[in-house]
C-alpha atoms as a PDB file:
ATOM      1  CA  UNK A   1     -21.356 -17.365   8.662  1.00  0.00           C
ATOM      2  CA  UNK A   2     -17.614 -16.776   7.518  1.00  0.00           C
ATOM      3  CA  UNK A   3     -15.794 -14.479  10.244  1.00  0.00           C
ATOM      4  CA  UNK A   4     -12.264 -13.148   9.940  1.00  0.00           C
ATOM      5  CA  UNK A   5      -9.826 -12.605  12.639  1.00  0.00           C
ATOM      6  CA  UNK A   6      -7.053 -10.093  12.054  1.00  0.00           C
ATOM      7  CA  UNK A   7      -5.118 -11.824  14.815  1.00  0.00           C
ATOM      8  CA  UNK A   8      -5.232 -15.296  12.576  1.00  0.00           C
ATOM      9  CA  UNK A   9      -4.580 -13.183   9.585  1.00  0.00           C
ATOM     10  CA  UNK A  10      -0.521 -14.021   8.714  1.00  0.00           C
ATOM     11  CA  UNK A  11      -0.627 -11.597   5.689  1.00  0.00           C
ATOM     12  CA  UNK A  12       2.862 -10.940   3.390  1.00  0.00           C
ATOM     13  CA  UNK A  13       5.996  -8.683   4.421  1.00  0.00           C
ATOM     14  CA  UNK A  14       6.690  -6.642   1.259  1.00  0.00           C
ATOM     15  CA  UNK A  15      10.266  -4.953   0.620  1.00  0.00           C
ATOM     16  CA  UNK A  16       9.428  -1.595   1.445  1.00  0.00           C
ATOM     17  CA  UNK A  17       8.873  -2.540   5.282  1.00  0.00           C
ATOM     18  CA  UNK A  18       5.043  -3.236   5.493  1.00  0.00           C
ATOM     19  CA  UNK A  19       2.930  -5.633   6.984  1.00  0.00           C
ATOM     20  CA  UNK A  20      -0.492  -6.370   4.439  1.00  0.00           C
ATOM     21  CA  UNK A  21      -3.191  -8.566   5.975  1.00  0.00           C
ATOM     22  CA  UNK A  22      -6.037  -9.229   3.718  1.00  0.00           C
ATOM     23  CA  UNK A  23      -9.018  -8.746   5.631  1.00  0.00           C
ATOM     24  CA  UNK A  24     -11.478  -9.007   2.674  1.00  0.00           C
ATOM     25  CA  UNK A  25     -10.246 -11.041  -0.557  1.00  0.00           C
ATOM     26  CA  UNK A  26      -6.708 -12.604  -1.005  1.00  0.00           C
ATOM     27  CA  UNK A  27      -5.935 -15.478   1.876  1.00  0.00           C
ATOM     28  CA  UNK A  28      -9.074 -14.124   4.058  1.00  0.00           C
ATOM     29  CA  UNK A  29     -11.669 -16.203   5.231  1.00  0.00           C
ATOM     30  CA  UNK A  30     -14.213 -13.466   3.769  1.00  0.00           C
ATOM     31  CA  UNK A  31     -14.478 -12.806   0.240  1.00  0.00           C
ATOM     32  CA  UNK A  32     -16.393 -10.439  -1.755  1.00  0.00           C
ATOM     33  CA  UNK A  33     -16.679  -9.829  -5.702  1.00  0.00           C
ATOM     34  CA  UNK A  34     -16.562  -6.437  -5.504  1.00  0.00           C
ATOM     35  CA  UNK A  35     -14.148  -4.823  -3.127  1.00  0.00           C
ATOM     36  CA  UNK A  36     -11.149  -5.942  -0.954  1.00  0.00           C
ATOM     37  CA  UNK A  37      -9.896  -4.663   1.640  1.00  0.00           C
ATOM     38  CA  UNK A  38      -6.994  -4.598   4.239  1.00  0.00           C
ATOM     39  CA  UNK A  39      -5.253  -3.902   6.971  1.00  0.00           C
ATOM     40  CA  UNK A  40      -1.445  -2.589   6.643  1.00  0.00           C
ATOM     41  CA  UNK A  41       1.328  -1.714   9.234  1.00  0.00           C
ATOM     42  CA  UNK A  42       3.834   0.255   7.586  1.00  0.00           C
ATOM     43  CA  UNK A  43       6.929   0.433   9.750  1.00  0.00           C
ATOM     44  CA  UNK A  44       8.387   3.881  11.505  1.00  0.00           C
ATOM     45  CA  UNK A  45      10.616   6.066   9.229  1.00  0.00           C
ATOM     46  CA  UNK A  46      10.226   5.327   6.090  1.00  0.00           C
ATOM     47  CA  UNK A  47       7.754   2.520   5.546  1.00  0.00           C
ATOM     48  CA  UNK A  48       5.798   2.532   2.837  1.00  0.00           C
ATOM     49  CA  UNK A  49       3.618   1.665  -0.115  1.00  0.00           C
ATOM     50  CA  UNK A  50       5.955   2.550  -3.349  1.00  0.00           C
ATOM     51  CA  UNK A  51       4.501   4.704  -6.213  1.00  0.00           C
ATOM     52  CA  UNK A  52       2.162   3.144  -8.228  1.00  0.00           C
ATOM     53  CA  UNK A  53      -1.209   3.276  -9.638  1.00  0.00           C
ATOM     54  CA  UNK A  54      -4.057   0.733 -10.750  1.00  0.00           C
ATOM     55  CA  UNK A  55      -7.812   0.767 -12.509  1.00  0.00           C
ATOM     56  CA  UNK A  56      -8.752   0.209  -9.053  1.00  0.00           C
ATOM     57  CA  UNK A  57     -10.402   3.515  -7.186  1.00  0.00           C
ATOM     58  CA  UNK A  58      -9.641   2.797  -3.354  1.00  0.00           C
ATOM     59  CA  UNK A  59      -9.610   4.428   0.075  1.00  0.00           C
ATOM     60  CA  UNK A  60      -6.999   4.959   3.086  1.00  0.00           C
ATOM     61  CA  UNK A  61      -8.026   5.546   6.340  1.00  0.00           C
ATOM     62  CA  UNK A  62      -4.832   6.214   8.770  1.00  0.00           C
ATOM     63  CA  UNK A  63      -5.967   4.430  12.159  1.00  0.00           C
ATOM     64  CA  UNK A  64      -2.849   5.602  13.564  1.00  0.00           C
ATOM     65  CA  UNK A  65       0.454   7.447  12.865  1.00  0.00           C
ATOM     66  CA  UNK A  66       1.899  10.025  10.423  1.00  0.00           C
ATOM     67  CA  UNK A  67       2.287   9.910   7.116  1.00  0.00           C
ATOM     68  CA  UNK A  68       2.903  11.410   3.745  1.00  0.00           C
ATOM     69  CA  UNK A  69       0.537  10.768   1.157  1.00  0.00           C
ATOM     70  CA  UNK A  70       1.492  11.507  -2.420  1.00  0.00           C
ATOM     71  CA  UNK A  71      -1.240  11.587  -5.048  1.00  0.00           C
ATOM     72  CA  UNK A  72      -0.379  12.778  -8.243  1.00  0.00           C
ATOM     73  CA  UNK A  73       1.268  15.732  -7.989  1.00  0.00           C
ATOM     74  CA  UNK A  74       0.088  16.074  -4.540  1.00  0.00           C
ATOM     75  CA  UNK A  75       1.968  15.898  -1.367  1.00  0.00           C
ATOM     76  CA  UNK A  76       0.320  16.008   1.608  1.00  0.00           C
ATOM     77  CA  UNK A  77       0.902  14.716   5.784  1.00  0.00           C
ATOM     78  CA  UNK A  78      -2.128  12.656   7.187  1.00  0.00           C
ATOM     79  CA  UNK A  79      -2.539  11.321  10.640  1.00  0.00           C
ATOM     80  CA  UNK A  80      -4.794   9.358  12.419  1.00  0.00           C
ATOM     81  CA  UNK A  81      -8.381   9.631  11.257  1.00  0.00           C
ATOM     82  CA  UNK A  82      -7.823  11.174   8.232  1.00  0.00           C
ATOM     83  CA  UNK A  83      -9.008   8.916   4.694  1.00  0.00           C
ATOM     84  CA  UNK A  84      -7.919  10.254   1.257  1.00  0.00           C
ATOM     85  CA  UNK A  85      -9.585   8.695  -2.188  1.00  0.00           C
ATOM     86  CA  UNK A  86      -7.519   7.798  -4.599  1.00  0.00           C
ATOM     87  CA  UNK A  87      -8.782   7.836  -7.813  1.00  0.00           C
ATOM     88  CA  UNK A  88      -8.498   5.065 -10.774  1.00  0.00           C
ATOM     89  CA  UNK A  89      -5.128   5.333 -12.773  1.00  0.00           C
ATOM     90  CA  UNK A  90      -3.266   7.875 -10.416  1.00  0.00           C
ATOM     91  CA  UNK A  91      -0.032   7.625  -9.321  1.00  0.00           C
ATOM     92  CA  UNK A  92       0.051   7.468  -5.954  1.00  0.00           C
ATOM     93  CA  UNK A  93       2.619   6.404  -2.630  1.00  0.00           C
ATOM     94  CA  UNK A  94       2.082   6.320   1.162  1.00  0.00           C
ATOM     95  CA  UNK A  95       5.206   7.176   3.587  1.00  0.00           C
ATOM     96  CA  UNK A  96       5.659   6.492   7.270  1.00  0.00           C
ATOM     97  CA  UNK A  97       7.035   9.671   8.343  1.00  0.00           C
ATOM     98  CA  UNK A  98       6.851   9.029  11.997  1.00  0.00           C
ATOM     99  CA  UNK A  99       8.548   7.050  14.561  1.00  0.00           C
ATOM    100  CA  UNK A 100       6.217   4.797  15.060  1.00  0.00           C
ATOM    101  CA  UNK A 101       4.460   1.968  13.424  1.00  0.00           C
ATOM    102  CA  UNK A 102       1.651   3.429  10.815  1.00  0.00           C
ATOM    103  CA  UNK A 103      -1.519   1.285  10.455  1.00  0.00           C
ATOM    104  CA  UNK A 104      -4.413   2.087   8.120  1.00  0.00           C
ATOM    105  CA  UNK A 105      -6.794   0.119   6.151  1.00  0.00           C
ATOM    106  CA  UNK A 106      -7.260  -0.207   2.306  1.00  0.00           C
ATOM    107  CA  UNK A 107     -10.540  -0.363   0.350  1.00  0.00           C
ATOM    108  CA  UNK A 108     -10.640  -0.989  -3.293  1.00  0.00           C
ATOM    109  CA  UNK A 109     -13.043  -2.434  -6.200  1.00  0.00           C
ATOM    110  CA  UNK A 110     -13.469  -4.622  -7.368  1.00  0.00           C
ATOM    111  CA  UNK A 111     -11.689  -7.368  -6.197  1.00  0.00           C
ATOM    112  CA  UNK A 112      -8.731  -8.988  -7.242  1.00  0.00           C
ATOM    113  CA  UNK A 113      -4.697  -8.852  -7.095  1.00  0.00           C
ATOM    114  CA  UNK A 114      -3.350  -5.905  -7.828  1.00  0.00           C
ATOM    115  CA  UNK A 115       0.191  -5.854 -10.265  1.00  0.00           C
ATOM    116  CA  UNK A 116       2.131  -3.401  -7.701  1.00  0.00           C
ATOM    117  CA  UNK A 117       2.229  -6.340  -4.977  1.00  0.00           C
ATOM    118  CA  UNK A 118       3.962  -8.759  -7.464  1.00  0.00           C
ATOM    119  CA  UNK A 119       6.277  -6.222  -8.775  1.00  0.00           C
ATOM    120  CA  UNK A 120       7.585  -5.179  -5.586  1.00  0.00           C
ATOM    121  CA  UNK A 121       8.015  -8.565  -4.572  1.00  0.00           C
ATOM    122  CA  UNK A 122       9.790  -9.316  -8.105  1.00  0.00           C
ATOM    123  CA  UNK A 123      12.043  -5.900  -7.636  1.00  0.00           C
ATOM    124  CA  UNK A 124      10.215  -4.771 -11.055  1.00  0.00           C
ATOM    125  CA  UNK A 125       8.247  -1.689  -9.586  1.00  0.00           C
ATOM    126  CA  UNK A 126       8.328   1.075 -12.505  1.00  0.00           C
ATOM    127  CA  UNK A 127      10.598   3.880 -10.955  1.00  0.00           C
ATOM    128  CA  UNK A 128       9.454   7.404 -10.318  1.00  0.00           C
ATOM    129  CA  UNK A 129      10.725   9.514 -13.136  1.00  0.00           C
ATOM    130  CA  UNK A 130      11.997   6.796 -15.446  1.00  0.00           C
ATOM    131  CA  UNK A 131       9.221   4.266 -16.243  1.00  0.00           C
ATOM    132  CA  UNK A 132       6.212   6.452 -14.546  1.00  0.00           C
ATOM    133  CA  UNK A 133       5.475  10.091 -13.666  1.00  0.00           C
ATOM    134  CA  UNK A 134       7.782  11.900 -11.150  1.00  0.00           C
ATOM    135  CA  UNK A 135       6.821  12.159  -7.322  1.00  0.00           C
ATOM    136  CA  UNK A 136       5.903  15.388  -6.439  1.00  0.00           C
ATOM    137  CA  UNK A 137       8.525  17.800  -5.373  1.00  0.00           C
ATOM    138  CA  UNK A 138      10.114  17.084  -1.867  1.00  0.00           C
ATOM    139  CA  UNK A 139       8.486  13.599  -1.365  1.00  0.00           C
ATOM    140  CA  UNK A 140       9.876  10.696   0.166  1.00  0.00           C
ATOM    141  CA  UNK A 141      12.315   8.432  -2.369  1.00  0.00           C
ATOM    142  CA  UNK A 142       9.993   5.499  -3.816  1.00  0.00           C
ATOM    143  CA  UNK A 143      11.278   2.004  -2.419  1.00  0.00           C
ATOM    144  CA  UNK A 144      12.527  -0.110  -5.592  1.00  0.00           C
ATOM    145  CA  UNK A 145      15.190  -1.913  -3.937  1.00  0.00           C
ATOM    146  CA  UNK A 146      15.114  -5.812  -4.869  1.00  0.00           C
ATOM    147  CA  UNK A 147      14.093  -8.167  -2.308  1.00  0.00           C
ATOM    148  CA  UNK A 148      16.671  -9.984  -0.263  1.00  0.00           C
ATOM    149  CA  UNK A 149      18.121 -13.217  -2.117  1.00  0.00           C
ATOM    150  CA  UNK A 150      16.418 -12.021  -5.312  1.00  0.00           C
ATOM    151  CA  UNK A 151      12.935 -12.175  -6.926  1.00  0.00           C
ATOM    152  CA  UNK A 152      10.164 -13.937  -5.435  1.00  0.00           C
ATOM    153  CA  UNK A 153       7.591 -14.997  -7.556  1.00  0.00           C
ATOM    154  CA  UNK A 154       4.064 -15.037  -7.087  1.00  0.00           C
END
């Protein structure tokens, strides 16, 4: 029997002030082959997950906080209890609005790395408007800003 322990769980500080701990896949204990999952502390004003998409189909559920959830040319606020799917290939970004820590978990499949964690760790993420489709209308500026002392490869 393989058990995980969030509080053993170290997980990876990404630019755009989050906290990711792999609870299923990536440096967990547990591994499946065909979903990950995770749990993800965004910090208060302005954390976030940056616009992005993937083939993946996956799941947010909001455990606790506020937040703005962009999803295609969606904008919406979600708060604590709330999940939203997010279909394959759709652009979409998550925003700590409030002013406190968000935390929500992450479900997709299958499993495997997803591109938008390297590229925001690189400072590559394709910018809103330029490289990919345009947030929707009054949404929260996408975090592209490069690392600290430059790209870190992965």
């Amino acid at each position: 029997m393989i058990i995980g322990d969030l509080s053993k769980i170290e997980g990876r500080t990404y630019p755009a002030r989050r906290l990711t701990q792999n609870l299923v896949g990536g440096a967990s204990p547990v591994q499946c082959k065909n979903f990950c999952m995770g749990y993800v502390t965004l910090e208060p004003n302005g954390g976030q997950v940056p616009w992005h998409n993937q083939e993946s189909e996956e799941i947010y559920f909001v455990i606790s906080g506020k937040a703005e959830m962009c999803l295609g040319e969606e904008r919406q606020e979600m708060v604590s209890g709330q999940i939203v799917q997010i279909p394959s290939g759709v652009y979409h970004q998550l925003t700590n609005i409030g002013d406190e820590p968000l935390t929500f978990v992450y479900v997709y499949g299958p499993a495997g790395d997803v591109a938008h964690w390297r590229q925001e760790l690189a400072g590559t993420l394709p910018k809103a408007g330029v490289d990919v489709p345009e947030l929707p209308t009054g949404a929260q500026t996408q975090c592209t800003d490069m690392p600290e002392g430059g790209p870190v490869i992965i």
